[in-house]
C-alpha atoms as a PDB file:
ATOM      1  CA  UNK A   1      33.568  39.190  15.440  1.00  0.00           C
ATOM      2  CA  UNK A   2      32.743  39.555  11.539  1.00  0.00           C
ATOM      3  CA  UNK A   3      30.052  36.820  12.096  1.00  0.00           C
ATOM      4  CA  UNK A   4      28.216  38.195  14.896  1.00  0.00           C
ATOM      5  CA  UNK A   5      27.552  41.130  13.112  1.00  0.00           C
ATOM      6  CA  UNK A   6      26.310  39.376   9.791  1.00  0.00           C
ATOM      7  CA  UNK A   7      23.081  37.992   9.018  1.00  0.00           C
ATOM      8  CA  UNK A   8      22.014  35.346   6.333  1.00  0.00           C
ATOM      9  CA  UNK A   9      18.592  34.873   5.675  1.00  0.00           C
ATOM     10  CA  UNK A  10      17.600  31.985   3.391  1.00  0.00           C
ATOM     11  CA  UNK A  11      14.439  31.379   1.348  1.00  0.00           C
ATOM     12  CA  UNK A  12      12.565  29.806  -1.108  1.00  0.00           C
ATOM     13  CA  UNK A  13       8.959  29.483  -2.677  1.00  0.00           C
ATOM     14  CA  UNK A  14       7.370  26.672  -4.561  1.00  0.00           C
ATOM     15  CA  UNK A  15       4.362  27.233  -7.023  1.00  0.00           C
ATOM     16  CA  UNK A  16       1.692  24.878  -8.410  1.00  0.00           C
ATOM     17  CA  UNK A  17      -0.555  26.537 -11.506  1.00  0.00           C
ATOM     18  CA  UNK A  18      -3.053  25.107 -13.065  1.00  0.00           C
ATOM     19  CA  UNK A  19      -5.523  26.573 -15.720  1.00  0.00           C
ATOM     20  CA  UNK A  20      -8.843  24.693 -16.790  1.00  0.00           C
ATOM     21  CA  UNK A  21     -12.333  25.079 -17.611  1.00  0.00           C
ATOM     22  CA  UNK A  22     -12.054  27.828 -19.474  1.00  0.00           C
ATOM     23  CA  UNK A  23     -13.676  28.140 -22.889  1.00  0.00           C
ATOM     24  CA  UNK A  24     -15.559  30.994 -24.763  1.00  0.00           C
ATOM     25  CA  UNK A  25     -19.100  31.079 -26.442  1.00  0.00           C
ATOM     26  CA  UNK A  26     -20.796  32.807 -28.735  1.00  0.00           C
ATOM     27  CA  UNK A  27     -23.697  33.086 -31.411  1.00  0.00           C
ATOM     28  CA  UNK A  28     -22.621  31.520 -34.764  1.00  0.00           C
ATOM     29  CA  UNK A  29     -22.100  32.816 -37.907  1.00  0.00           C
ATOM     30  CA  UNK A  30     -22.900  32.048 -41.146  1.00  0.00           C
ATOM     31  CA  UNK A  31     -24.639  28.765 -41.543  1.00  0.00           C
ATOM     32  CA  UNK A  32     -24.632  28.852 -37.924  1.00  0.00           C
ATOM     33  CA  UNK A  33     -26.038  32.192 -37.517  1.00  0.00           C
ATOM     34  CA  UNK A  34     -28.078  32.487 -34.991  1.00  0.00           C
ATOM     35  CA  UNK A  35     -26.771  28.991 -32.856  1.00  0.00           C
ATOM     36  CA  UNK A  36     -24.743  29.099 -29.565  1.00  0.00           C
ATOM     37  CA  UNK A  37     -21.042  28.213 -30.855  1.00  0.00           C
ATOM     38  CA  UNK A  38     -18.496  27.220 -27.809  1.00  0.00           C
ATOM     39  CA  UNK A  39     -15.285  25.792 -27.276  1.00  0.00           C
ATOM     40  CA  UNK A  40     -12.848  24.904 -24.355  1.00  0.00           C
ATOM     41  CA  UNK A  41      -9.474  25.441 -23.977  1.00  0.00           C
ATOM     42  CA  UNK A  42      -6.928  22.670 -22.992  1.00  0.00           C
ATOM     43  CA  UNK A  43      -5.857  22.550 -19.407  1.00  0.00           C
ATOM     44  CA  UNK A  44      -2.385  23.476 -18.697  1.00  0.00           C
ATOM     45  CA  UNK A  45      -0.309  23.121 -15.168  1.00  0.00           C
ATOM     46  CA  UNK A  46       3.118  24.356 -14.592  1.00  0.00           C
ATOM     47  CA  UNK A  47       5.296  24.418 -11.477  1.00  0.00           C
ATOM     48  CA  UNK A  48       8.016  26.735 -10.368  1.00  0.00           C
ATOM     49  CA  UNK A  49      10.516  26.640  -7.025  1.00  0.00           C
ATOM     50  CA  UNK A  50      12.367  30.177  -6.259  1.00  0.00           C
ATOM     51  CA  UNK A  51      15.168  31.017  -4.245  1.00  0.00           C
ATOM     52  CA  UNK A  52      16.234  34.069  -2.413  1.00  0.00           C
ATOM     53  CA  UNK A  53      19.525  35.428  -0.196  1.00  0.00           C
ATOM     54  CA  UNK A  54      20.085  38.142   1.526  1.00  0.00           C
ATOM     55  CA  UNK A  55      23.541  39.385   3.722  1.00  0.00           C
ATOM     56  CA  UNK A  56      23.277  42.132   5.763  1.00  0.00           C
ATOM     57  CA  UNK A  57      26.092  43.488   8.061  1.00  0.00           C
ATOM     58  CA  UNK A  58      26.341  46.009  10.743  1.00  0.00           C
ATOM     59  CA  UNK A  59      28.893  48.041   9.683  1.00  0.00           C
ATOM     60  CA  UNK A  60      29.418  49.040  13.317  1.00  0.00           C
ATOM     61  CA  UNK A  61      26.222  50.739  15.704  1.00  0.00           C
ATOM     62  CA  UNK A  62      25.046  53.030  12.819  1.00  0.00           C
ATOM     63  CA  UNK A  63      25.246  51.442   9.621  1.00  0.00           C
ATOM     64  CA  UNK A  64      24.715  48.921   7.595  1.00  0.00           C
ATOM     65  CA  UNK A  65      25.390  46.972   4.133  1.00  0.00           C
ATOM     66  CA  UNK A  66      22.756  44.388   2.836  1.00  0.00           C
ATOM     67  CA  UNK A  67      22.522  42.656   0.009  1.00  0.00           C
ATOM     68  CA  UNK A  68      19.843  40.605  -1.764  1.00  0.00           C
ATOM     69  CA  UNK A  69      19.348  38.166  -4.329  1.00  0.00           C
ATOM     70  CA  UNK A  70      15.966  36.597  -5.837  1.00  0.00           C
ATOM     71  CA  UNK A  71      14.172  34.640  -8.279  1.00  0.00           C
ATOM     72  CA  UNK A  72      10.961  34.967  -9.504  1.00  0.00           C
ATOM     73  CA  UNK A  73       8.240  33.642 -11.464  1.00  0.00           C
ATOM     74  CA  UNK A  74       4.522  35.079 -12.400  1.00  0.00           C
ATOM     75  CA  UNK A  75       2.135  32.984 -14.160  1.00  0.00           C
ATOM     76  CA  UNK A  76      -0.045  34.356 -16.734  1.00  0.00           C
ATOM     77  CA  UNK A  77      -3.261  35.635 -15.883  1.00  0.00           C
ATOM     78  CA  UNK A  78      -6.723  34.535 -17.077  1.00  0.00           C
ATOM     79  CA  UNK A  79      -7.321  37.672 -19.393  1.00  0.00           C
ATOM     80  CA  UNK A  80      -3.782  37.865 -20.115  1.00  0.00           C
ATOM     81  CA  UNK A  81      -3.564  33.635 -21.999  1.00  0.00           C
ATOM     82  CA  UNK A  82      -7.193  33.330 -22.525  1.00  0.00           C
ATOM     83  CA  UNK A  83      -8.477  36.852 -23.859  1.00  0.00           C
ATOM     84  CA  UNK A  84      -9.334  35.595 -27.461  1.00  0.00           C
ATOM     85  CA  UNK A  85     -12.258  35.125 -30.341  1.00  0.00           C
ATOM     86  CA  UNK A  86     -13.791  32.368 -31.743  1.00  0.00           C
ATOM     87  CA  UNK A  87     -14.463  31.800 -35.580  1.00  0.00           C
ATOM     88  CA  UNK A  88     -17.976  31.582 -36.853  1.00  0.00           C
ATOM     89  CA  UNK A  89     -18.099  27.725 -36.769  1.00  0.00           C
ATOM     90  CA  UNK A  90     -16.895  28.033 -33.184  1.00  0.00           C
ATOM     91  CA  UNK A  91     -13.558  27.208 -33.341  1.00  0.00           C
ATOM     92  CA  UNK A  92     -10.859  29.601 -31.881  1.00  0.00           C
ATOM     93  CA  UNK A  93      -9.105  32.275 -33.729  1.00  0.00           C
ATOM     94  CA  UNK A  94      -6.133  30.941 -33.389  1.00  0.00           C
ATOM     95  CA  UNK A  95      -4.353  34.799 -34.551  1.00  0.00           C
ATOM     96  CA  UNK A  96      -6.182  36.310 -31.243  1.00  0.00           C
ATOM     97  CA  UNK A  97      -4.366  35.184 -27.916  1.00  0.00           C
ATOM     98  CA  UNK A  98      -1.621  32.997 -27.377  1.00  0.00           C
ATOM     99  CA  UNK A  99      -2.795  29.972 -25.128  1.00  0.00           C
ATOM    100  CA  UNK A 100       1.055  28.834 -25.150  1.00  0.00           C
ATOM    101  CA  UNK A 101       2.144  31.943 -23.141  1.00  0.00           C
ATOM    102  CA  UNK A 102       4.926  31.630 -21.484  1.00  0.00           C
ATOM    103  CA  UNK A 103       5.325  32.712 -17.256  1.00  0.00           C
ATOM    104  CA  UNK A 104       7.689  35.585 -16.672  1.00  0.00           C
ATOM    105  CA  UNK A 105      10.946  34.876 -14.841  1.00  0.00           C
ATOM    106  CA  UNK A 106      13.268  36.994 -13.321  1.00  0.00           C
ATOM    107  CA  UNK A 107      16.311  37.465 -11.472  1.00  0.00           C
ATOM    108  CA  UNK A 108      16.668  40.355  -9.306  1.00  0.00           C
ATOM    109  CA  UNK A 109      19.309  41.885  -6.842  1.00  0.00           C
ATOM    110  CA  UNK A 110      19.159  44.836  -4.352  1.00  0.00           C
ATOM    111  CA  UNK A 111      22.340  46.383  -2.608  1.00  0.00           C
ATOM    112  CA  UNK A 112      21.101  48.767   0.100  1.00  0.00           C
ATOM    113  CA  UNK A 113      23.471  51.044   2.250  1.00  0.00           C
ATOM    114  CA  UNK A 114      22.092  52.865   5.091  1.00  0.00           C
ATOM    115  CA  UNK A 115      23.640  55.119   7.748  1.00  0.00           C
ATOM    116  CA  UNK A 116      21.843  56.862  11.075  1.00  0.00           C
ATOM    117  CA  UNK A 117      23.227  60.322  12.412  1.00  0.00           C
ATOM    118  CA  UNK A 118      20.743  60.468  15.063  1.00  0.00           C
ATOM    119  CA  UNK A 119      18.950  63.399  13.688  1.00  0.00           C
ATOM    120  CA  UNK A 120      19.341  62.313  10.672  1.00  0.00           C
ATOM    121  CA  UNK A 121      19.438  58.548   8.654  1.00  0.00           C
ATOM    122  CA  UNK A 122      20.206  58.409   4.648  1.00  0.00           C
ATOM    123  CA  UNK A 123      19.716  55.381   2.473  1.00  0.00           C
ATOM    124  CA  UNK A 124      20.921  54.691  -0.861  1.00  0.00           C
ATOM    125  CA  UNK A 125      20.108  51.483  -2.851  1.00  0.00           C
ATOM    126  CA  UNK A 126      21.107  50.228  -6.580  1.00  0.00           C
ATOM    127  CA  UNK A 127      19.019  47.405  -7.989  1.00  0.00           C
ATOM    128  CA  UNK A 128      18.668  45.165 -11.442  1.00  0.00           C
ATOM    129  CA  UNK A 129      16.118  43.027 -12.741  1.00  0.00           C
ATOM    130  CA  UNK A 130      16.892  40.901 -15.569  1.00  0.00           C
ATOM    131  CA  UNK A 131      13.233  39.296 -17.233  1.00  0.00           C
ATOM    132  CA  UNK A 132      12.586  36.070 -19.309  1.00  0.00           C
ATOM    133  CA  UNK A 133       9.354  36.456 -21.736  1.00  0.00           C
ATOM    134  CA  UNK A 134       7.934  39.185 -20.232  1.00  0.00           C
ATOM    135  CA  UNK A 135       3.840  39.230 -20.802  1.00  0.00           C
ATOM    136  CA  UNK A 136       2.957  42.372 -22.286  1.00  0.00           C
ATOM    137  CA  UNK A 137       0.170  43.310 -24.890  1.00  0.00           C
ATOM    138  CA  UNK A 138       1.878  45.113 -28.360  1.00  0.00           C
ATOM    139  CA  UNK A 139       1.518  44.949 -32.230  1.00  0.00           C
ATOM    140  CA  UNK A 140       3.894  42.483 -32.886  1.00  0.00           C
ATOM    141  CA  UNK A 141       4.588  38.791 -34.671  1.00  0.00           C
ATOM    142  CA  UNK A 142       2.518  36.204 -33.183  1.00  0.00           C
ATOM    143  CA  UNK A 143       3.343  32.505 -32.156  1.00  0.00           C
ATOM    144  CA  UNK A 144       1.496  31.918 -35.989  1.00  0.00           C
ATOM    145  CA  UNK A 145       3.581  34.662 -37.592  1.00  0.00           C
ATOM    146  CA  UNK A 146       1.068  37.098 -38.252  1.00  0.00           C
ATOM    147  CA  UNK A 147       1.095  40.491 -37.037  1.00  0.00           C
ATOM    148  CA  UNK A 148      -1.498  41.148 -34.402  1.00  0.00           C
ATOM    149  CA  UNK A 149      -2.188  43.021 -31.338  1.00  0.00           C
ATOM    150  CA  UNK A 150      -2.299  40.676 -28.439  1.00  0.00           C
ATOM    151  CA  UNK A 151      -0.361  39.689 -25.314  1.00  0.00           C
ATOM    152  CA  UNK A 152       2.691  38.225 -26.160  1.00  0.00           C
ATOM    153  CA  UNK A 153       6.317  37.121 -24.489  1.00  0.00           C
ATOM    154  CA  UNK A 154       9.155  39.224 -24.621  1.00  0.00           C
ATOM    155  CA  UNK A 155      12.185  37.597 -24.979  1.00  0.00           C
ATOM    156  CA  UNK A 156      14.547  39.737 -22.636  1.00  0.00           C
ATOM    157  CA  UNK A 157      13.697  42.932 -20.747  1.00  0.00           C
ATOM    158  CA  UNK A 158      16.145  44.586 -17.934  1.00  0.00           C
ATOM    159  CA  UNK A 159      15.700  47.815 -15.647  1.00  0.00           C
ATOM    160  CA  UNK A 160      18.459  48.721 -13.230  1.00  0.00           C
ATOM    161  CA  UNK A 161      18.252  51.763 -10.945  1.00  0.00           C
ATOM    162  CA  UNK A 162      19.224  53.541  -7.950  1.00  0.00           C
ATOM    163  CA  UNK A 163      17.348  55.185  -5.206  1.00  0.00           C
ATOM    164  CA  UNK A 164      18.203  58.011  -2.047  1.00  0.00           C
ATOM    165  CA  UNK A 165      16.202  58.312   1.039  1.00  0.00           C
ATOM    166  CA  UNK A 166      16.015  60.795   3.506  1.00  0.00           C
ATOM    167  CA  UNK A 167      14.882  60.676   7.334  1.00  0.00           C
ATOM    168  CA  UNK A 168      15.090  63.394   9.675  1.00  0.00           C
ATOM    169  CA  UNK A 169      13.069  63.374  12.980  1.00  0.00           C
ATOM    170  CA  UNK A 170      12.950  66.633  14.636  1.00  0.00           C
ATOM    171  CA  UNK A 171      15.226  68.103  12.400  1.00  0.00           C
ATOM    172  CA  UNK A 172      15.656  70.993  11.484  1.00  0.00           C
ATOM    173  CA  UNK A 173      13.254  72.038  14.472  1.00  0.00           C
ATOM    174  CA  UNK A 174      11.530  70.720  17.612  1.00  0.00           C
ATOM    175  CA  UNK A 175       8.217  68.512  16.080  1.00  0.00           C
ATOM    176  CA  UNK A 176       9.280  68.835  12.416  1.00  0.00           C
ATOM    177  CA  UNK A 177       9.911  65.246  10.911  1.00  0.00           C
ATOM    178  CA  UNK A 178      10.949  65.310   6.923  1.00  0.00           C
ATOM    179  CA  UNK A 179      11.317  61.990   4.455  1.00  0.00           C
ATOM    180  CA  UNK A 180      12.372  62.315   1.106  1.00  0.00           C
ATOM    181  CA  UNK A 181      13.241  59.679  -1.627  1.00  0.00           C
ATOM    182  CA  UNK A 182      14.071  60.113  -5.267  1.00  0.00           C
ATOM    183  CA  UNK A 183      14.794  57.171  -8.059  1.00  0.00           C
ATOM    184  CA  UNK A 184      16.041  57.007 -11.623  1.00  0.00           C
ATOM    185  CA  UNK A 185      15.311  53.999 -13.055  1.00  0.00           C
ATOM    186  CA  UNK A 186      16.675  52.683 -16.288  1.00  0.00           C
ATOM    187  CA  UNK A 187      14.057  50.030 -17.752  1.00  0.00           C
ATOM    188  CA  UNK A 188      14.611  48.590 -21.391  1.00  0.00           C
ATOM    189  CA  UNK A 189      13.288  46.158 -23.822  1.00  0.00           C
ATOM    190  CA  UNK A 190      16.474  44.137 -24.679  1.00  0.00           C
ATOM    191  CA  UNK A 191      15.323  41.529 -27.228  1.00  0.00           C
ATOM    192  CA  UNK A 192      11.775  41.110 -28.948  1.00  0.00           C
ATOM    193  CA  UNK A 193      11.645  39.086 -32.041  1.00  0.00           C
ATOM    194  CA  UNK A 194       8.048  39.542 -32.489  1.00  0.00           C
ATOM    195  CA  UNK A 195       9.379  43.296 -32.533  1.00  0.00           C
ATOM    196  CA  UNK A 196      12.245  44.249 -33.124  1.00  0.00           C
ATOM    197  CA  UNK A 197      11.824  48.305 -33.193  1.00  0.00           C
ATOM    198  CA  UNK A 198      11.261  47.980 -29.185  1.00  0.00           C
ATOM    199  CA  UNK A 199      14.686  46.927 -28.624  1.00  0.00           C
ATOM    200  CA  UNK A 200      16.600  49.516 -26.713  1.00  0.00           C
ATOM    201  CA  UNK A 201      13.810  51.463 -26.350  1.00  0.00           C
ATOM    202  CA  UNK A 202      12.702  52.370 -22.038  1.00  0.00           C
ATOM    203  CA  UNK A 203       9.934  50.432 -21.474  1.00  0.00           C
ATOM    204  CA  UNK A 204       6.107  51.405 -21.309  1.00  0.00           C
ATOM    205  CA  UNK A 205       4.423  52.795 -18.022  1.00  0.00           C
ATOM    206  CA  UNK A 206       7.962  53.141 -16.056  1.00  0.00           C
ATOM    207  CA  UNK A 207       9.442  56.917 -15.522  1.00  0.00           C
ATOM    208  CA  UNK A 208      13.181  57.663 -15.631  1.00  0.00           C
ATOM    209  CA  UNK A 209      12.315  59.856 -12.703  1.00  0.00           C
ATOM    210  CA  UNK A 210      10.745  59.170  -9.015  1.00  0.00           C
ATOM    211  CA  UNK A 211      10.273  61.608  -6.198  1.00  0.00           C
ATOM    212  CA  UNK A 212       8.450  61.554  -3.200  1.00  0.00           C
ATOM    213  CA  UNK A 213       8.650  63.741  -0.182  1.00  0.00           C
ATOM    214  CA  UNK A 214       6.775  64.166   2.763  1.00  0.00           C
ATOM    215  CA  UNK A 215       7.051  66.909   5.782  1.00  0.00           C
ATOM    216  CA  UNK A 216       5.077  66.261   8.863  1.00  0.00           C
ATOM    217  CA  UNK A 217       5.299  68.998  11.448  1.00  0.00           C
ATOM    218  CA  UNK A 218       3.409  69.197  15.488  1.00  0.00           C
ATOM    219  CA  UNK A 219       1.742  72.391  15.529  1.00  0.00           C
ATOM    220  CA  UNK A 220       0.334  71.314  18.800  1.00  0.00           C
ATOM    221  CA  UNK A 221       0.795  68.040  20.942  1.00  0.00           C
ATOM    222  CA  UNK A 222      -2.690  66.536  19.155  1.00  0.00           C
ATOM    223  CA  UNK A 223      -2.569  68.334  15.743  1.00  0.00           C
ATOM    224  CA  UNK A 224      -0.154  67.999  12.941  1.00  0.00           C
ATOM    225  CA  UNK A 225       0.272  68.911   9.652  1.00  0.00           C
ATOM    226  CA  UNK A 226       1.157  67.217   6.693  1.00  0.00           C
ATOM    227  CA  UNK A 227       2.335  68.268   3.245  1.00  0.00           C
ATOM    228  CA  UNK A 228       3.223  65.469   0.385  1.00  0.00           C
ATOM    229  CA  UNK A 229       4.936  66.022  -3.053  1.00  0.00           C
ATOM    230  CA  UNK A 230       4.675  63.194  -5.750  1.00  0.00           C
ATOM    231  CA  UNK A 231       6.397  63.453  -8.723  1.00  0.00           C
ATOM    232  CA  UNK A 232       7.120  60.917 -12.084  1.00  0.00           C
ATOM    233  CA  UNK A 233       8.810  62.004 -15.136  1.00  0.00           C
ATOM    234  CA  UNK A 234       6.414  61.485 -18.711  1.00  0.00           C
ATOM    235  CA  UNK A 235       7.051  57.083 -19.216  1.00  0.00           C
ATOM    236  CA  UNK A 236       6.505  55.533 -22.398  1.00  0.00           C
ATOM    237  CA  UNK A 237       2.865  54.568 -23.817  1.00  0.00           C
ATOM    238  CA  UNK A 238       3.763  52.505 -25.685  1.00  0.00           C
ATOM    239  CA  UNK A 239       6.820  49.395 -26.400  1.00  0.00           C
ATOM    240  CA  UNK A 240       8.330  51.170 -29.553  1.00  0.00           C
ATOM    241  CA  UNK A 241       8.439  55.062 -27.473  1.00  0.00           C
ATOM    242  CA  UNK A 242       6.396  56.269 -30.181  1.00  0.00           C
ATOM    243  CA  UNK A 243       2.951  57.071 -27.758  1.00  0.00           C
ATOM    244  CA  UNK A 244       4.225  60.536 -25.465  1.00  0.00           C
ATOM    245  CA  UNK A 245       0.927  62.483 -24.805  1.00  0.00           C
ATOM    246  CA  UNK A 246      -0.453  64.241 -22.115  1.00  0.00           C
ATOM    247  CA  UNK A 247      -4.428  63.351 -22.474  1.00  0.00           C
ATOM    248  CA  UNK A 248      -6.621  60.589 -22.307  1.00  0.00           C
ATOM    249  CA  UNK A 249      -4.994  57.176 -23.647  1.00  0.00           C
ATOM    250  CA  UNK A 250      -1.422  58.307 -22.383  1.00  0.00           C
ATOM    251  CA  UNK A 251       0.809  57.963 -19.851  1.00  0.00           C
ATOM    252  CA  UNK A 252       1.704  61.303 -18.614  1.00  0.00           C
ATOM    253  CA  UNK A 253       3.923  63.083 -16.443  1.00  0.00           C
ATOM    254  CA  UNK A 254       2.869  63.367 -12.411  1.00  0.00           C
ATOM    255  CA  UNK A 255       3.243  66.257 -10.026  1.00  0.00           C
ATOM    256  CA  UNK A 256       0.981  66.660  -7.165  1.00  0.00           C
ATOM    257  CA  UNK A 257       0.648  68.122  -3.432  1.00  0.00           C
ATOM    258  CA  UNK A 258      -1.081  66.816  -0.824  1.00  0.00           C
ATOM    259  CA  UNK A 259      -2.007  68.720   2.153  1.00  0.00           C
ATOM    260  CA  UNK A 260      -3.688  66.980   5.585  1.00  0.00           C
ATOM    261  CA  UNK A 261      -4.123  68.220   9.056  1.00  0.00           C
ATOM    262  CA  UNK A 262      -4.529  64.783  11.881  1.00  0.00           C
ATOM    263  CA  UNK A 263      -6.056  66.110  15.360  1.00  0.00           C
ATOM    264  CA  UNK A 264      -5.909  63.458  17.983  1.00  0.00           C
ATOM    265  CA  UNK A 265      -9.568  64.209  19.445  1.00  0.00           C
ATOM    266  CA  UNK A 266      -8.596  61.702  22.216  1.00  0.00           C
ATOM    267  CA  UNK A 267      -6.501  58.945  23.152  1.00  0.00           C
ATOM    268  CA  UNK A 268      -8.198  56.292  20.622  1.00  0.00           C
ATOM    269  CA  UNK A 269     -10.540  58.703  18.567  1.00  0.00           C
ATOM    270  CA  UNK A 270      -8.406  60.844  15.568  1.00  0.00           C
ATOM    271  CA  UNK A 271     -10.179  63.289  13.284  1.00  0.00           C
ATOM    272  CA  UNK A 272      -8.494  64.249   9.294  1.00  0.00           C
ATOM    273  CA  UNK A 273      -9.105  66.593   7.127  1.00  0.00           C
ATOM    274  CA  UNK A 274      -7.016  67.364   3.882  1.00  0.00           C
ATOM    275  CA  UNK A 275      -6.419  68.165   0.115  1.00  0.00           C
ATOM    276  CA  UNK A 276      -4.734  65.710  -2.162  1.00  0.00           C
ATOM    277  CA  UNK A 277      -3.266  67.124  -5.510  1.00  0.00           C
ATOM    278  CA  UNK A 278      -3.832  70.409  -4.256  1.00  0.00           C
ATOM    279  CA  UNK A 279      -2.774  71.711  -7.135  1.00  0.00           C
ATOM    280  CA  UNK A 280      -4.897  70.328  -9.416  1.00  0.00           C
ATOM    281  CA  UNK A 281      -2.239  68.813 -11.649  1.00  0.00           C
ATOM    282  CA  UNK A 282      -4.093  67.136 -14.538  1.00  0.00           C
ATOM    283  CA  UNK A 283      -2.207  63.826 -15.089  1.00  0.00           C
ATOM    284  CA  UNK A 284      -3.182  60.924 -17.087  1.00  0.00           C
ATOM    285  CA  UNK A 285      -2.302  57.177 -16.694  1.00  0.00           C
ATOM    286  CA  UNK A 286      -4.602  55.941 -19.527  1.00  0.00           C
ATOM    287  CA  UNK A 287      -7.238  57.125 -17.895  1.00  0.00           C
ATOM    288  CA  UNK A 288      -6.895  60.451 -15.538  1.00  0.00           C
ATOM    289  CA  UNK A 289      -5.411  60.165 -11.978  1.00  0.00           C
ATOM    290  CA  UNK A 290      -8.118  62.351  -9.864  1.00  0.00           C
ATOM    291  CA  UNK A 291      -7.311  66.053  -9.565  1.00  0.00           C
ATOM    292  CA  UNK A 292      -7.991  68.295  -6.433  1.00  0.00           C
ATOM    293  CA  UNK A 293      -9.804  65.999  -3.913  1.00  0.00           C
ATOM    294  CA  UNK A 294     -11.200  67.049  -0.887  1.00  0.00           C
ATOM    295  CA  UNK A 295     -10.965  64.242   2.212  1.00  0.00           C
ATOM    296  CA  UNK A 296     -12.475  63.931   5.939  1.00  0.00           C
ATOM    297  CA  UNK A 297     -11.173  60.793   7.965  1.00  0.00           C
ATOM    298  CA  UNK A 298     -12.218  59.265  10.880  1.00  0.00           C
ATOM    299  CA  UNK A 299     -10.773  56.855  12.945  1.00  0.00           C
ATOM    300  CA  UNK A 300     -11.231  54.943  15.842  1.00  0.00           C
ATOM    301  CA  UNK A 301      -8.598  52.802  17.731  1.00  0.00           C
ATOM    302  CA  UNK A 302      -9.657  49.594  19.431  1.00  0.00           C
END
């Protein structure tokens, strides 16, 4: 009996990178002013297998436990190991990108709990991630030593976190159908030798805070209506916590409506019209997320 309701699924993923060709060029300087200067950087090739597990059990018709565990591994990108200078001679600055960057790796696990009332269906979830030499760009030590401002490995980052959703279909009246999910998410730098002063400190670009809700509601059998909520607490700029702004260059805090209105013309043709950030929330993610944006859809089902 405890079998049939539990389910194993098994996986795994194998990866083969390779970088080569790549070089940079430039006009010299100096005694070489004036005269193409290039060089190539040496091919690299790595390879990576991951595993992942997941349990679930019905807990019964109406709920469920499931658990998950993963590895993973991303590979640095082109701009990310190759993004450097050359000298005037045409050699590389060897103080400008790291061509030795290491690939992230991480180990991740997801408990998820969810229960359906009929009208109603909640879902909570806690999750960690635990990250080897996370790529990120910061002011820091270099693989030479010298402080410089490049994309680097951090040794040890970890976020954990928990999250609630919310389902209701027709609920609390006839047509009405609500979802709503909020997060808090705990993500810290752990241990950075090329910076120390980023240790303990909630890393860049992630909010404490989540929330997203949506109500959807049949004002007739072919037109509904729609009205979305986003919301992020004010992240980090920067690794060190030190960058908290609310203009261009920052990463601010996010709280926008959204407002749409879906009329099934016919049985394959629908017709939308809306408002997103109807408020006109000015919010900034480096550079600004839109503000008030008027929409008309179209579309056409084959």
């Amino acid at each position: 009996m405890f079998l049939a309701a539990l389910t194993v699924t098994v996986g795994a993923r194998y990866d083969n990178w390779r970088a080569y060709d790549g070089g940079l060029a430039r006009l010299g300087t100096g005694a070489l002013a004036g005269q193409p200067v290039a060089n190539t950087y040496a091919p690299r090739s790595n390879d990576s297998v991951n595993g992942s597990l997941s349990f679930e059990y019905a807990v019964g018709a109406h709920t469920s436990v499931q658990l998950s565990l993963a590895m993973a591994t991303r590979y640095p990108t082109v701009g990310e190991l190759f993004q450097g200078s050359l000298n005037g001679d045409g050699t590389f600055n060897p103080n400008s990108f790291d061509p030795g960057l290491k690939p992230e790796r991480s180990k991740d696990a997801n408990l998820v709990v969810a229960h359906d009332f009929g009208w109603m269906k909640l879902t909570g979830s806690a999750f960690f991630q635990r990250v080897n030499d996370t790529i990120f760009s910061f002011v820091g030590f270099n693989q030479n030593g010298i402080t410089t401002s490049t994309f680097k490995n951090i040794d040890l980052t970890r976020q954990f976190g928990f999250e609630g959703i919310a389902e209701t279909r027709n609920w609390p009246v006839e047509g009405m159908n609500i979802d709503l999910n909020a997060a808090y998410i705990d993500s810290k730098t752990l241990r950075n030798p090329s910076a120390p002063a980023a240790e303990g400190v909630q890393f860049p670009r992630i909010p404490k805070w989540r929330i997203n809700a949506n109500l959807r509601y049949d004002l007739t059998p072919k037109l509904q209506g729609s009205l979305g909520l986003r919301y992020a607490s004010r992240p980090n700029t920067d690794l060190f916590g030190l960058q908290r702004g609310d203009t261009f260059g920052f990463t601010s805090e996010l709280f926008a409506l959204d407002l749409r209105l879906n009329w099934q013309v016919a049985e394959k043709l629908r017709l939308s019209a809306g408002v997103d950030n109807l408020n006109n929330d000015r919010a900034w993610v480096f550079h600004p997320y839109p503000q008030r944006t008027f929409l008309i859809e179209a579309g056409w089902r084959l």
